[in-house]
PDB file of N, CA and C in Angstrom:
ATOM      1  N   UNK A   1       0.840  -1.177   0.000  1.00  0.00           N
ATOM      2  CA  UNK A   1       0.000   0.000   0.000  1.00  0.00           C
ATOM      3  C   UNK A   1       0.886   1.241   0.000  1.00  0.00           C
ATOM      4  N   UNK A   2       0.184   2.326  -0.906  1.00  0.00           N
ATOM      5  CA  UNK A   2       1.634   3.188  -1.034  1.00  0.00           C
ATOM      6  C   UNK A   2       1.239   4.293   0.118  1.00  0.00           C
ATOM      7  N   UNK A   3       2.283   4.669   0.699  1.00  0.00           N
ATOM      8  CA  UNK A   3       2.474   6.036   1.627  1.00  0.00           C
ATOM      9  C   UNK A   3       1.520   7.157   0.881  1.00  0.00           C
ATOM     10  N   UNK A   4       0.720   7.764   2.088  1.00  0.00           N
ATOM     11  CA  UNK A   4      -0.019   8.639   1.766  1.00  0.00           C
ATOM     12  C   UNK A   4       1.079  10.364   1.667  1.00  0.00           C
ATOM     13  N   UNK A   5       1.254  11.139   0.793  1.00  0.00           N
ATOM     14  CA  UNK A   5       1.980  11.975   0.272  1.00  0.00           C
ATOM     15  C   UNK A   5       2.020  13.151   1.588  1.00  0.00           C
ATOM     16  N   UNK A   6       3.267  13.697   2.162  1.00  0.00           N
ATOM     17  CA  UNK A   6       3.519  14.424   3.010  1.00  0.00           C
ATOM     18  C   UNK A   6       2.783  15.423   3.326  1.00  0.00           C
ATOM     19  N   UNK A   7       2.145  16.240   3.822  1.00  0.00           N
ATOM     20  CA  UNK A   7       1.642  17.641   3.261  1.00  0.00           C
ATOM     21  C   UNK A   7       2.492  18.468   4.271  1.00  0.00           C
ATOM     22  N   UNK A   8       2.668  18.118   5.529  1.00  0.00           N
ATOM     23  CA  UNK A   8       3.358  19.291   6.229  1.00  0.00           C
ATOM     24  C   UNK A   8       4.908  18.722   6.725  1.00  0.00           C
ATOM     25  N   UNK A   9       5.342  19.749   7.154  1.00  0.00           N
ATOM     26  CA  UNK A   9       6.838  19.534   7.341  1.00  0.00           C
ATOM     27  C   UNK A   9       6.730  19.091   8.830  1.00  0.00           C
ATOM     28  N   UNK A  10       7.065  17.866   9.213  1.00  0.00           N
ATOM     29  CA  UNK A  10       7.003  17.214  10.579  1.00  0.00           C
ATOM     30  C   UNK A  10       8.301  17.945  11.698  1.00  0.00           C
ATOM     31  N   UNK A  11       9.052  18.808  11.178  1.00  0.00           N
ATOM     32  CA  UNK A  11       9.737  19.596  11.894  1.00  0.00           C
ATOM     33  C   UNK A  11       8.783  21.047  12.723  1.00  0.00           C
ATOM     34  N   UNK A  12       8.168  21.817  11.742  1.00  0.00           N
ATOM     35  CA  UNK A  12       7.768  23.226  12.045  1.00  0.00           C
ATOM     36  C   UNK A  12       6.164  23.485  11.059  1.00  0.00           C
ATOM     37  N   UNK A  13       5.740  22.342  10.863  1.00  0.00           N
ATOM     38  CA  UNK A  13       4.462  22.118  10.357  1.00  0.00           C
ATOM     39  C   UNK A  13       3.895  22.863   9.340  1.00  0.00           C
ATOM     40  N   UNK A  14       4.917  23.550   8.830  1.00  0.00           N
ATOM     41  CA  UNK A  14       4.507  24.433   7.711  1.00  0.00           C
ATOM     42  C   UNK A  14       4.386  23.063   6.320  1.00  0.00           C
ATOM     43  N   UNK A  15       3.743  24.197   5.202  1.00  0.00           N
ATOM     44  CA  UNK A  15       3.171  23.237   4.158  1.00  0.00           C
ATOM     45  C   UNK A  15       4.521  22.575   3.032  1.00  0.00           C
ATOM     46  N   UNK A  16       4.389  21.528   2.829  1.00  0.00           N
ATOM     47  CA  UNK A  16       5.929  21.380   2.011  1.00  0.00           C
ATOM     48  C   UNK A  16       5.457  21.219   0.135  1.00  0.00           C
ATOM     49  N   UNK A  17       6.607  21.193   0.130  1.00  0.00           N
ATOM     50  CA  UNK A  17       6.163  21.416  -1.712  1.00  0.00           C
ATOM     51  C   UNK A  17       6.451  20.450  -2.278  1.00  0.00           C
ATOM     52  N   UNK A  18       6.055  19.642  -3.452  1.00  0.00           N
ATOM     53  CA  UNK A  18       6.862  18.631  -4.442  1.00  0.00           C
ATOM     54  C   UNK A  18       7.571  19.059  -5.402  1.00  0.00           C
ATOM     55  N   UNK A  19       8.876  18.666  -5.304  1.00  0.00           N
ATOM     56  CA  UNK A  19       9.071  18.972  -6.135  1.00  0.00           C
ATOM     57  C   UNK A  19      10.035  17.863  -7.129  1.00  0.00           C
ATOM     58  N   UNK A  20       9.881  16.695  -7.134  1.00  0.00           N
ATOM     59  CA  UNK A  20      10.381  15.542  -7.652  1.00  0.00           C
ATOM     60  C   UNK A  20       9.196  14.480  -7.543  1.00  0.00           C
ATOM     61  N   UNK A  21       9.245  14.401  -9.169  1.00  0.00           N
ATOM     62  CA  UNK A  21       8.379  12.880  -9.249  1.00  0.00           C
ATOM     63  C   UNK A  21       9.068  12.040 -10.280  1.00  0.00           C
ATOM     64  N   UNK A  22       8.609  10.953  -9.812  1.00  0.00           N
ATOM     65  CA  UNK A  22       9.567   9.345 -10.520  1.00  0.00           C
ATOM     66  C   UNK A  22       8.584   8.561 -10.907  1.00  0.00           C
ATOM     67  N   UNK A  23       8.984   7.938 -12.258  1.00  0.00           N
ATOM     68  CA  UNK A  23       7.795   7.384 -12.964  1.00  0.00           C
ATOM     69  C   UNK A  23       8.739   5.105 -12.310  1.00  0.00           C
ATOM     70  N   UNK A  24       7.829   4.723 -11.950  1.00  0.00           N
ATOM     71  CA  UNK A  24       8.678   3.900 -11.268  1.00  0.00           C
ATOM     72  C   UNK A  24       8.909   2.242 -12.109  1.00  0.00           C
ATOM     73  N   UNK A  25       8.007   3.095 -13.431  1.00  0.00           N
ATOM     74  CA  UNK A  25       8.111   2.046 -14.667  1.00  0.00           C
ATOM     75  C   UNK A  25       9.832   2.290 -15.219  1.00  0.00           C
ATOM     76  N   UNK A  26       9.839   3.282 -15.751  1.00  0.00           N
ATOM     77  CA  UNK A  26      10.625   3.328 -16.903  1.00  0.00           C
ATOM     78  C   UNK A  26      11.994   4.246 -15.852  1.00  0.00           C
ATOM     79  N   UNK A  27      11.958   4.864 -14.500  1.00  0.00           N
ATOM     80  CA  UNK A  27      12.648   5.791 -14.105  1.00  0.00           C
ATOM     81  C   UNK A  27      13.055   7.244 -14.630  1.00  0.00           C
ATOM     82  N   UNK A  28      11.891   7.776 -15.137  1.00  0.00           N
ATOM     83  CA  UNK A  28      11.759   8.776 -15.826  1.00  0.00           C
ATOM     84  C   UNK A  28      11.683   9.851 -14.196  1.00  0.00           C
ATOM     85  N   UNK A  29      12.589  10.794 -14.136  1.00  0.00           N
ATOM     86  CA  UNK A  29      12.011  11.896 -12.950  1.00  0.00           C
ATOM     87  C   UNK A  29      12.225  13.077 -13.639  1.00  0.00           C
ATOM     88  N   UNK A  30      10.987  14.107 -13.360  1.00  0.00           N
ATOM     89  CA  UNK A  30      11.015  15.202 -13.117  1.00  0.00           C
ATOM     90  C   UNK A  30      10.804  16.231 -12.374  1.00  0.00           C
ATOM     91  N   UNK A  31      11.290  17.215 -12.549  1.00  0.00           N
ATOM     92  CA  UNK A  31      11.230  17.899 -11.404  1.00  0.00           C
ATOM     93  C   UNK A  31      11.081  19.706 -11.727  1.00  0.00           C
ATOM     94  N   UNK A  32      10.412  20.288 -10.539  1.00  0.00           N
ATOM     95  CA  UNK A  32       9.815  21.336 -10.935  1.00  0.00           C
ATOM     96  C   UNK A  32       8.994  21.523  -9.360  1.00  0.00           C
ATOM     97  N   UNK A  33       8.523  22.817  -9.211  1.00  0.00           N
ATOM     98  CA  UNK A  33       7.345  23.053  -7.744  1.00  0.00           C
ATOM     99  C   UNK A  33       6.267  22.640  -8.151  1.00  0.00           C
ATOM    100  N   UNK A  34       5.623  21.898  -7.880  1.00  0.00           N
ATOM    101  CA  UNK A  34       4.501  21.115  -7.920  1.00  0.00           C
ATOM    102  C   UNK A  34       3.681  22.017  -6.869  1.00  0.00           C
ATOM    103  N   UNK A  35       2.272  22.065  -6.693  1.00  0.00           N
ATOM    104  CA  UNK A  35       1.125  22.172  -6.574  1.00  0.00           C
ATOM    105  C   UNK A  35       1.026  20.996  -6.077  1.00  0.00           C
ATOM    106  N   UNK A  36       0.523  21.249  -4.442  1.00  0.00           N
ATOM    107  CA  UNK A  36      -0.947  19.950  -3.982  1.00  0.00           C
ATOM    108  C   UNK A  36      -2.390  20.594  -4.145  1.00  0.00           C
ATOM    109  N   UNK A  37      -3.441  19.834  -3.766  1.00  0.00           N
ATOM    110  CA  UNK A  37      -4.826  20.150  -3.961  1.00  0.00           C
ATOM    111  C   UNK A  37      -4.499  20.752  -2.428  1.00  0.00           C
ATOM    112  N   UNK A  38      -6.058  21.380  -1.955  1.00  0.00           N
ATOM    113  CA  UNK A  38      -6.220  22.139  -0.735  1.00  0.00           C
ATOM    114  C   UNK A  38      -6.889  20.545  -0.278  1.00  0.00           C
ATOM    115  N   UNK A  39      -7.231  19.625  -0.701  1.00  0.00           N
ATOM    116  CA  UNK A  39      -7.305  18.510   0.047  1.00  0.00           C
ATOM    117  C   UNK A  39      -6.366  17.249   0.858  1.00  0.00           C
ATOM    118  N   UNK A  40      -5.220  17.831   0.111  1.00  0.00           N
ATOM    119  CA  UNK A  40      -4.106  17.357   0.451  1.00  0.00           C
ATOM    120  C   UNK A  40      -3.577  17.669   1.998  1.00  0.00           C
ATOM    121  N   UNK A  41      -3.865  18.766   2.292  1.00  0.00           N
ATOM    122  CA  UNK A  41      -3.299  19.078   3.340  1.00  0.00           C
ATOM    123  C   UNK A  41      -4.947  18.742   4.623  1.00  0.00           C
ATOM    124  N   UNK A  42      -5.473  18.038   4.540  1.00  0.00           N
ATOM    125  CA  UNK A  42      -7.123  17.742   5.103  1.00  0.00           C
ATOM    126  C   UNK A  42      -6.259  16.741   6.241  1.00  0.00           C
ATOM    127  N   UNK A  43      -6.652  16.454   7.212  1.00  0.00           N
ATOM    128  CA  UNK A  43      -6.239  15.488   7.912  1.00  0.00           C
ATOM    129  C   UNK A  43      -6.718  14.002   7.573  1.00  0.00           C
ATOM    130  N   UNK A  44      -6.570  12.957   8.165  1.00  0.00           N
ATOM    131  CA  UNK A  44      -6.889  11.575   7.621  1.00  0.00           C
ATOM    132  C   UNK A  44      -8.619  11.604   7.897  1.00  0.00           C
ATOM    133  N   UNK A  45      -8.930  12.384   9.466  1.00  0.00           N
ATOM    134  CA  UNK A  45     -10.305  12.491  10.063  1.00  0.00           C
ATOM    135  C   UNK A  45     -10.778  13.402   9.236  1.00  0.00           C
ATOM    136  N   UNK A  46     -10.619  14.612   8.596  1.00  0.00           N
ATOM    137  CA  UNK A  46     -11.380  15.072   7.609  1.00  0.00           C
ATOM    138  C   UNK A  46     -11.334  14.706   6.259  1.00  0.00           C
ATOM    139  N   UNK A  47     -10.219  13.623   6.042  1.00  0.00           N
ATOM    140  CA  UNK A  47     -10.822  13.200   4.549  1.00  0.00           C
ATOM    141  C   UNK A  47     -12.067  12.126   4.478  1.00  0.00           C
ATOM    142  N   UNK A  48     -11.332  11.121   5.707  1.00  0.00           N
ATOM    143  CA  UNK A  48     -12.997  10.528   6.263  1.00  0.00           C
ATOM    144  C   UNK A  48     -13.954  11.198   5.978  1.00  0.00           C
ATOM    145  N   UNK A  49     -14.724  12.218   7.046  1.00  0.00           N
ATOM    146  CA  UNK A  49     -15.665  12.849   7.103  1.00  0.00           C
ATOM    147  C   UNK A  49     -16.213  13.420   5.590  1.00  0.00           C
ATOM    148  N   UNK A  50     -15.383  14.177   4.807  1.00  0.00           N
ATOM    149  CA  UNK A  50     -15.372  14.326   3.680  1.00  0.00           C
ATOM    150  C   UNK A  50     -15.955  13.318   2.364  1.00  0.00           C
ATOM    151  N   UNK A  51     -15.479  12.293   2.873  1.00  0.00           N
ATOM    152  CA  UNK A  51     -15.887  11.085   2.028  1.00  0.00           C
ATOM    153  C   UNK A  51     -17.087  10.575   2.068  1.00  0.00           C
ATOM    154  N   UNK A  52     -17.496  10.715   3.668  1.00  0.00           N
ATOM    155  CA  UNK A  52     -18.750   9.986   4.128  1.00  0.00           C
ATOM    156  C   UNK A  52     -19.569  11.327   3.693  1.00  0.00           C
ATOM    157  N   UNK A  53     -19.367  12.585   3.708  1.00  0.00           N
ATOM    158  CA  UNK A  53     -20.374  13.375   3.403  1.00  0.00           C
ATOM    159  C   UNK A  53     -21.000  13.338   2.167  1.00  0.00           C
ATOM    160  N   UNK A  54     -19.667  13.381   0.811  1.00  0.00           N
ATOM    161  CA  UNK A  54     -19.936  12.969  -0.296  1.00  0.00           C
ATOM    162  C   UNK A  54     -21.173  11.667  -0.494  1.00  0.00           C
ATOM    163  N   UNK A  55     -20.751  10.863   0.114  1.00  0.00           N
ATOM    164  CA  UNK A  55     -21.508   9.560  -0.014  1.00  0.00           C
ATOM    165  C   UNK A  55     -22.455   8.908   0.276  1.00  0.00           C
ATOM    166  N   UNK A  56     -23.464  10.284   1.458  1.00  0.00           N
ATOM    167  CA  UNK A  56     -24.413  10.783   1.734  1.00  0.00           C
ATOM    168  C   UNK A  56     -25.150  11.615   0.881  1.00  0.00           C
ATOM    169  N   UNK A  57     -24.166  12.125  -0.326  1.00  0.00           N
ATOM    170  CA  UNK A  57     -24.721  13.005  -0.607  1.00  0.00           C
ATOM    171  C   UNK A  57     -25.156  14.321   0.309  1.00  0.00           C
ATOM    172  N   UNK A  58     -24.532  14.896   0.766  1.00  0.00           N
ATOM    173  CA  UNK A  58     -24.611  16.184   1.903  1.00  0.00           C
ATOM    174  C   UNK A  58     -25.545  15.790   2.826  1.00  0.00           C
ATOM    175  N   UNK A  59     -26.312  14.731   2.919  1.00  0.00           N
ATOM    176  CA  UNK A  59     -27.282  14.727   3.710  1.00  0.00           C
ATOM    177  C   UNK A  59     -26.910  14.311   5.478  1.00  0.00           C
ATOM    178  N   UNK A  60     -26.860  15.330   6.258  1.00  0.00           N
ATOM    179  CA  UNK A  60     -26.403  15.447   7.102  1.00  0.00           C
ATOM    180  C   UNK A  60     -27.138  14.699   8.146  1.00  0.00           C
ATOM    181  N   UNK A  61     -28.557  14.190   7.967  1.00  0.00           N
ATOM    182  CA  UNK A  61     -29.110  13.327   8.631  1.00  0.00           C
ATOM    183  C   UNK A  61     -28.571  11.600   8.779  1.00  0.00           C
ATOM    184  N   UNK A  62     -27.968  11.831   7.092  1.00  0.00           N
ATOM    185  CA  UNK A  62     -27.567  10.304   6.678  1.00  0.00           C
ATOM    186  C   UNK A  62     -26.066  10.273   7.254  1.00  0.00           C
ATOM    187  N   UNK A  63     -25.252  11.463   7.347  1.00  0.00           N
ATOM    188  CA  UNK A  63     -24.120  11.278   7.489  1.00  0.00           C
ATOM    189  C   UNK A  63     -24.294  10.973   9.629  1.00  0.00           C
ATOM    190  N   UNK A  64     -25.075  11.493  10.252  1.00  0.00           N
ATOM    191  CA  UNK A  64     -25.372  11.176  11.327  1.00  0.00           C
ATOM    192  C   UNK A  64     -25.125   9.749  11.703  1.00  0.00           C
ATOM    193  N   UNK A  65     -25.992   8.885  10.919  1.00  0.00           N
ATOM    194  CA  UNK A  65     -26.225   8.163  11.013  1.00  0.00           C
ATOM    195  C   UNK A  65     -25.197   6.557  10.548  1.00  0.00           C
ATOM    196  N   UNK A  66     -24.293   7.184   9.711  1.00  0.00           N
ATOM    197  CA  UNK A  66     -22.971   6.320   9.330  1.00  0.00           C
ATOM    198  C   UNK A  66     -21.771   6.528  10.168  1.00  0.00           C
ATOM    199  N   UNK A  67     -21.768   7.735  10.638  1.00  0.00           N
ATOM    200  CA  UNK A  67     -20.729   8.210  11.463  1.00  0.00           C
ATOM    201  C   UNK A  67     -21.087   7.808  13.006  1.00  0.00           C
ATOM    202  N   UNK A  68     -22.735   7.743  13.312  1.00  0.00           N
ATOM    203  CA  UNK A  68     -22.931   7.552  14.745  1.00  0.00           C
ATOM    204  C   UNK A  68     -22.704   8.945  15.748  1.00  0.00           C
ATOM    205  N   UNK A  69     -22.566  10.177  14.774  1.00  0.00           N
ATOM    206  CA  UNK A  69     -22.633  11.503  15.860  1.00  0.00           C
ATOM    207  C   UNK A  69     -23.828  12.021  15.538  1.00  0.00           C
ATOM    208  N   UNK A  70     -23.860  13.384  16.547  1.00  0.00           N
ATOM    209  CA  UNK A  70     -24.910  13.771  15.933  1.00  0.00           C
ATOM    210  C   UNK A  70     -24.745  14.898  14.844  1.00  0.00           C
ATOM    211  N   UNK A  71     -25.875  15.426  14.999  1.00  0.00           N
ATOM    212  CA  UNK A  71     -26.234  16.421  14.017  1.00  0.00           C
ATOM    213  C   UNK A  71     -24.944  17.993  14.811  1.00  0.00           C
ATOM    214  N   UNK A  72     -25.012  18.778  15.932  1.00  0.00           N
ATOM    215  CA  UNK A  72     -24.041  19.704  16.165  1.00  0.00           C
ATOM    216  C   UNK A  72     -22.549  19.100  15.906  1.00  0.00           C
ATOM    217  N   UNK A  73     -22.492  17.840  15.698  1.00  0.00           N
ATOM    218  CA  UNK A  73     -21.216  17.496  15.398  1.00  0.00           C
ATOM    219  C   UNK A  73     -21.119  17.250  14.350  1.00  0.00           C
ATOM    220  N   UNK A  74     -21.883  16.713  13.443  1.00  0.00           N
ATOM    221  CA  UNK A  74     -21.682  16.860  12.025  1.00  0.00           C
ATOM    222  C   UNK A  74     -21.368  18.275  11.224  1.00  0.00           C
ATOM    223  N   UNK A  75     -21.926  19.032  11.857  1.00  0.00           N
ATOM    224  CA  UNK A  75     -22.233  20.684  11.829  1.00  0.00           C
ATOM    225  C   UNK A  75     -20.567  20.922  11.984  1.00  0.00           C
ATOM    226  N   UNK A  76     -20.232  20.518  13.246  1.00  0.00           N
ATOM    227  CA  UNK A  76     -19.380  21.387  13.695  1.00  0.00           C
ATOM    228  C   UNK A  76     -17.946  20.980  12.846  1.00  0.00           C
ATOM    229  N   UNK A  77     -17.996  19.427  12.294  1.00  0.00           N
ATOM    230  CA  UNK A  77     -16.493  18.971  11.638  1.00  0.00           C
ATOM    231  C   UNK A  77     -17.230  19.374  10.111  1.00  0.00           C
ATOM    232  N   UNK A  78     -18.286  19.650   9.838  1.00  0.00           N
ATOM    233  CA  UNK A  78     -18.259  20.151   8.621  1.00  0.00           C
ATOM    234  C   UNK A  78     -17.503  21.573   8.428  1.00  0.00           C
ATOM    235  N   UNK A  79     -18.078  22.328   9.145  1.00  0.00           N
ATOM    236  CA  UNK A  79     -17.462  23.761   9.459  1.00  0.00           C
ATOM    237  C   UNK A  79     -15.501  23.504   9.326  1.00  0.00           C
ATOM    238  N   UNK A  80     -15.208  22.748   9.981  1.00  0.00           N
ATOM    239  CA  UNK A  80     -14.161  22.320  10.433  1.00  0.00           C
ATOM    240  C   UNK A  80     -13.300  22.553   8.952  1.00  0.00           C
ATOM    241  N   UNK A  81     -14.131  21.481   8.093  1.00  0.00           N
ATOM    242  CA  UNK A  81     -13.246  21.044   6.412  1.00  0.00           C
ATOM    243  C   UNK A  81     -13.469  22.354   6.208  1.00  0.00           C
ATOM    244  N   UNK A  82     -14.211  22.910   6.210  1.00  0.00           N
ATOM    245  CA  UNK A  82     -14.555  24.387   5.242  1.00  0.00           C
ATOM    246  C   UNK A  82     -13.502  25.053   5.628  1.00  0.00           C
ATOM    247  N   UNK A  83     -13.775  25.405   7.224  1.00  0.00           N
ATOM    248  CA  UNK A  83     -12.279  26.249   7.551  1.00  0.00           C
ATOM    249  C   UNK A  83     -10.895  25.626   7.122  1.00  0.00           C
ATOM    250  N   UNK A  84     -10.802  24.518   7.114  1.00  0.00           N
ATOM    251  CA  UNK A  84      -9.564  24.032   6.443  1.00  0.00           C
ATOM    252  C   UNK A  84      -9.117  24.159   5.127  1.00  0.00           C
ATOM    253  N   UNK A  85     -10.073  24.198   4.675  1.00  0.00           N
ATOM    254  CA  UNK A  85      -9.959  24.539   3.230  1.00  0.00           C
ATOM    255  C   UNK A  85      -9.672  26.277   2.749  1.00  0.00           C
ATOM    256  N   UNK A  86      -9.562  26.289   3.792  1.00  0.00           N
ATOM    257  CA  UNK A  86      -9.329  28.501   3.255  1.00  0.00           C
ATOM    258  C   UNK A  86     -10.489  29.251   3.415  1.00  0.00           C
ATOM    259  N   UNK A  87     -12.014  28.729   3.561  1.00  0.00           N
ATOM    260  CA  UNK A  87     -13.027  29.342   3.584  1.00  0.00           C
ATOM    261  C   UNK A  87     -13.323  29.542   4.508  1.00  0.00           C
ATOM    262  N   UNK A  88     -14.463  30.744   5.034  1.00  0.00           N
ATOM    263  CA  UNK A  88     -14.746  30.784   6.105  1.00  0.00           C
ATOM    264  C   UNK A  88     -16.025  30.272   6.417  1.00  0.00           C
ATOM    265  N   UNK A  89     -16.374  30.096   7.262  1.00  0.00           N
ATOM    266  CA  UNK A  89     -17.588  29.684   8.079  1.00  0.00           C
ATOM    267  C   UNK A  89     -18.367  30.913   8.368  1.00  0.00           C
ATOM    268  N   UNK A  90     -19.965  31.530   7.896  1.00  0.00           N
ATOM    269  CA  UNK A  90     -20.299  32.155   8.514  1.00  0.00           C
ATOM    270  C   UNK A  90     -21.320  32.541   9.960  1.00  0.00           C
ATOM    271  N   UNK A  91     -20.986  33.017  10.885  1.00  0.00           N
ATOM    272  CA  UNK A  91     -21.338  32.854  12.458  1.00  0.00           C
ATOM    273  C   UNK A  91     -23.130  32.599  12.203  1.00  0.00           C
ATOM    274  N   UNK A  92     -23.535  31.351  13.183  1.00  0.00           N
ATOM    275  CA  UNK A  92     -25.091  30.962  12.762  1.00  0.00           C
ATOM    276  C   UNK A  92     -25.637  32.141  13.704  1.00  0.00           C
ATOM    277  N   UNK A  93     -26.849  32.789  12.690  1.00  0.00           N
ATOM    278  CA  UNK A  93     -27.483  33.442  13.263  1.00  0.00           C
ATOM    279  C   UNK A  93     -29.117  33.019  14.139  1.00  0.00           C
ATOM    280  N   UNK A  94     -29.831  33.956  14.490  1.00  0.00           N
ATOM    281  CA  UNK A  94     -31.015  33.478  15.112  1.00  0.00           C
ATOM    282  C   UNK A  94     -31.996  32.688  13.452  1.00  0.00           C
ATOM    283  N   UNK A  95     -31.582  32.908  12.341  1.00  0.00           N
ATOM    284  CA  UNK A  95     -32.241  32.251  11.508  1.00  0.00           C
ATOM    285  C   UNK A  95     -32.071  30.672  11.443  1.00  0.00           C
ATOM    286  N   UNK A  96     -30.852  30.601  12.111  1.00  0.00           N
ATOM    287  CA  UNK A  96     -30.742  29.167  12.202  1.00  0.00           C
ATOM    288  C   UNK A  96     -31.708  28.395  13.302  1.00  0.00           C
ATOM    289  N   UNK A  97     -32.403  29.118  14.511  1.00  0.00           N
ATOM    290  CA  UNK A  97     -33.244  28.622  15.283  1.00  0.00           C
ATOM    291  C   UNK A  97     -34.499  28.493  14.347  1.00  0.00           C
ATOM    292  N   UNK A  98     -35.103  28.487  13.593  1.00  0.00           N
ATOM    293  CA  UNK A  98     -36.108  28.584  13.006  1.00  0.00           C
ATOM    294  C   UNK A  98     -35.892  27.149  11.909  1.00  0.00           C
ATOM    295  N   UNK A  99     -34.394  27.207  11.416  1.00  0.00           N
ATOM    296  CA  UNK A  99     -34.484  25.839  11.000  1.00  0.00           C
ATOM    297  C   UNK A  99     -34.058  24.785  11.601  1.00  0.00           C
ATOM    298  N   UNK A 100     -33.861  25.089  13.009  1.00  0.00           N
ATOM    299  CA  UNK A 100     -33.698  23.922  13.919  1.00  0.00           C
ATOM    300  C   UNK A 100     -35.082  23.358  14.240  1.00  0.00           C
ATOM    301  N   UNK A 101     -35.571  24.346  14.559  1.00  0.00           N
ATOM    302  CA  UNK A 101     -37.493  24.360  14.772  1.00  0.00           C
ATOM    303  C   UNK A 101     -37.821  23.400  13.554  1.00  0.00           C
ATOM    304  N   UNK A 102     -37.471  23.503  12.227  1.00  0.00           N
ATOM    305  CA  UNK A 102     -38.342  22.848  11.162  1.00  0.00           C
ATOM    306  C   UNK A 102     -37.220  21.557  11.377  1.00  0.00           C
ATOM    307  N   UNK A 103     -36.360  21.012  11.603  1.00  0.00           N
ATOM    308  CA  UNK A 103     -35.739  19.936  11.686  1.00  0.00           C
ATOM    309  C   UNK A 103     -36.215  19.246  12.683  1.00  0.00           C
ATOM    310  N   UNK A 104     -36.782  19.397  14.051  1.00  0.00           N
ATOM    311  CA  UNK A 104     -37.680  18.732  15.060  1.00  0.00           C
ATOM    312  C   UNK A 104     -38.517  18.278  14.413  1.00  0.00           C
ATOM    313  N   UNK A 105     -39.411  19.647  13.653  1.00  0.00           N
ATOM    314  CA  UNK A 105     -41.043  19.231  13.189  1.00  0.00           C
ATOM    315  C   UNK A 105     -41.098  18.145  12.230  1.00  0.00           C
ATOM    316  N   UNK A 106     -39.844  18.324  11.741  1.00  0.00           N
ATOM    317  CA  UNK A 106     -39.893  17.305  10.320  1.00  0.00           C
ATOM    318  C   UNK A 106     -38.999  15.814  11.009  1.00  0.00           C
ATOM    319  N   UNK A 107     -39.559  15.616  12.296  1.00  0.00           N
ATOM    320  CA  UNK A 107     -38.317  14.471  13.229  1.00  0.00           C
ATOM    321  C   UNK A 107     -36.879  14.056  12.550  1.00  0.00           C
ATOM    322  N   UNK A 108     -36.008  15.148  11.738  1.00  0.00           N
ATOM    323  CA  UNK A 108     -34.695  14.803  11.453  1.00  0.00           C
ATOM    324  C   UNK A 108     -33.840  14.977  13.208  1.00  0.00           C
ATOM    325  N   UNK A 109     -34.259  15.579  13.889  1.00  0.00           N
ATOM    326  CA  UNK A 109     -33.418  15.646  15.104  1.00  0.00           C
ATOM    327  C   UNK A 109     -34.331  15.345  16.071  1.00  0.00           C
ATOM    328  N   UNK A 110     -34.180  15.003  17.316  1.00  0.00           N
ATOM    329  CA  UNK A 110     -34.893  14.675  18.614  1.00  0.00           C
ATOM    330  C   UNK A 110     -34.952  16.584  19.223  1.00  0.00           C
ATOM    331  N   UNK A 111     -35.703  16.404  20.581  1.00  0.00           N
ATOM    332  CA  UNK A 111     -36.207  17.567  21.248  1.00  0.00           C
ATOM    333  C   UNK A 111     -35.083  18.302  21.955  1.00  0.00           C
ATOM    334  N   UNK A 112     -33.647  16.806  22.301  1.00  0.00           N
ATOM    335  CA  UNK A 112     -32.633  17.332  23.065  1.00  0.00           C
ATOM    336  C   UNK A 112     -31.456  17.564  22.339  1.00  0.00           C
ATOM    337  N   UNK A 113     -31.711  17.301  20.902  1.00  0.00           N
ATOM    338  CA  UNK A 113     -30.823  17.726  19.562  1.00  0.00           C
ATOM    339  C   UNK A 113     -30.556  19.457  19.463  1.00  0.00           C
ATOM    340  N   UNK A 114     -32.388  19.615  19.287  1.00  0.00           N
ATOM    341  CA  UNK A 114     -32.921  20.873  18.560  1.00  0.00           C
ATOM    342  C   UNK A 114     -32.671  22.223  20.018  1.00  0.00           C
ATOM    343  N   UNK A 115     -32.564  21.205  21.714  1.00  0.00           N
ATOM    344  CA  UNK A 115     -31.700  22.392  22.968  1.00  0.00           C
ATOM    345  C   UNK A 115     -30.805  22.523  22.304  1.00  0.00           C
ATOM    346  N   UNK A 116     -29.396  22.017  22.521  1.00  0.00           N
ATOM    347  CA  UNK A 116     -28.305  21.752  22.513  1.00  0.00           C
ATOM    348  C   UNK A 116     -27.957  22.519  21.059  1.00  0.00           C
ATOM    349  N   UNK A 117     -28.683  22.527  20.168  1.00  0.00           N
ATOM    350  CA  UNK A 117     -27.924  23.015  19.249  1.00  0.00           C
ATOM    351  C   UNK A 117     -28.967  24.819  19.162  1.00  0.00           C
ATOM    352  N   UNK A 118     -29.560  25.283  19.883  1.00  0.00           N
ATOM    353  CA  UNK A 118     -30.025  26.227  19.979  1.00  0.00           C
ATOM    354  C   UNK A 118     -29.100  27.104  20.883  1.00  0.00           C
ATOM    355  N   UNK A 119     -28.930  26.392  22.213  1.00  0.00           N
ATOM    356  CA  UNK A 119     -27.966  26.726  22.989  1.00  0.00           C
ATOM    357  C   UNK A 119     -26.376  27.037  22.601  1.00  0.00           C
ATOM    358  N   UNK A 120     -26.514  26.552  21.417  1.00  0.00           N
ATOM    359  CA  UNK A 120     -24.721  27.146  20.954  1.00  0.00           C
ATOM    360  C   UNK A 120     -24.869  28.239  20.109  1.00  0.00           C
TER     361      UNK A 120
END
């Protein structure tokens, strides 16, 4: 199984670069600064999460339910990839109580889901 590709420098954790690749047929290398994806640098737990979201199809009820957390935690490691990825997260406002309200009514979350995630 091949080694999953470096992304940070295990000295001072900054991001490292490629810049040598080897073709391991013929020994062809070249070399040059290579570019990783912004997924590259994702941890092993957010490429997980990432994967299972995909494979849910975003559906955060379904991803609940493969992962075994809940819903503020699905929330919260989703937020998580986003911020990892360079983007920001924007702060939930009181509009989000209103669709916590329709996520009870519609039983995607329980009564002590729809506290708990009101309360944050």
């Amino acid at each position: 199984m091949p080694y999953r590709v470096l992304s940070r420098c295990p000295v001072c954790s900054n991001k490292l670069a490629v810049i040598k690749l080897k073709c391991s047929k013929c020994g062809t290398v070249i070399e040059n600064d290579f570019s990783l994806s912004k997924f590259e640098y994702l941890t092993s737990d957010q490429l997980k999460f990432v994967e299972v979201f995909l494979k849910c199809r975003g559906s955060i009820k379904d991803v609940e339910k493969e992962l075994g957390i809940s819903y503020p935690t699905v929330r919260a490691k989703l937020d998580e990839v986003v911020n990892a990825l360079g983007y920001s997260t924007p702060k939930r406002e009181d509009s989000d109580s209103k669709e916590i309200l329709d996520m009870l009514e519609s039983g995607e979350i329980t009564a002590e889901q729809a506290v708990n995630m009101i309360k944050k």
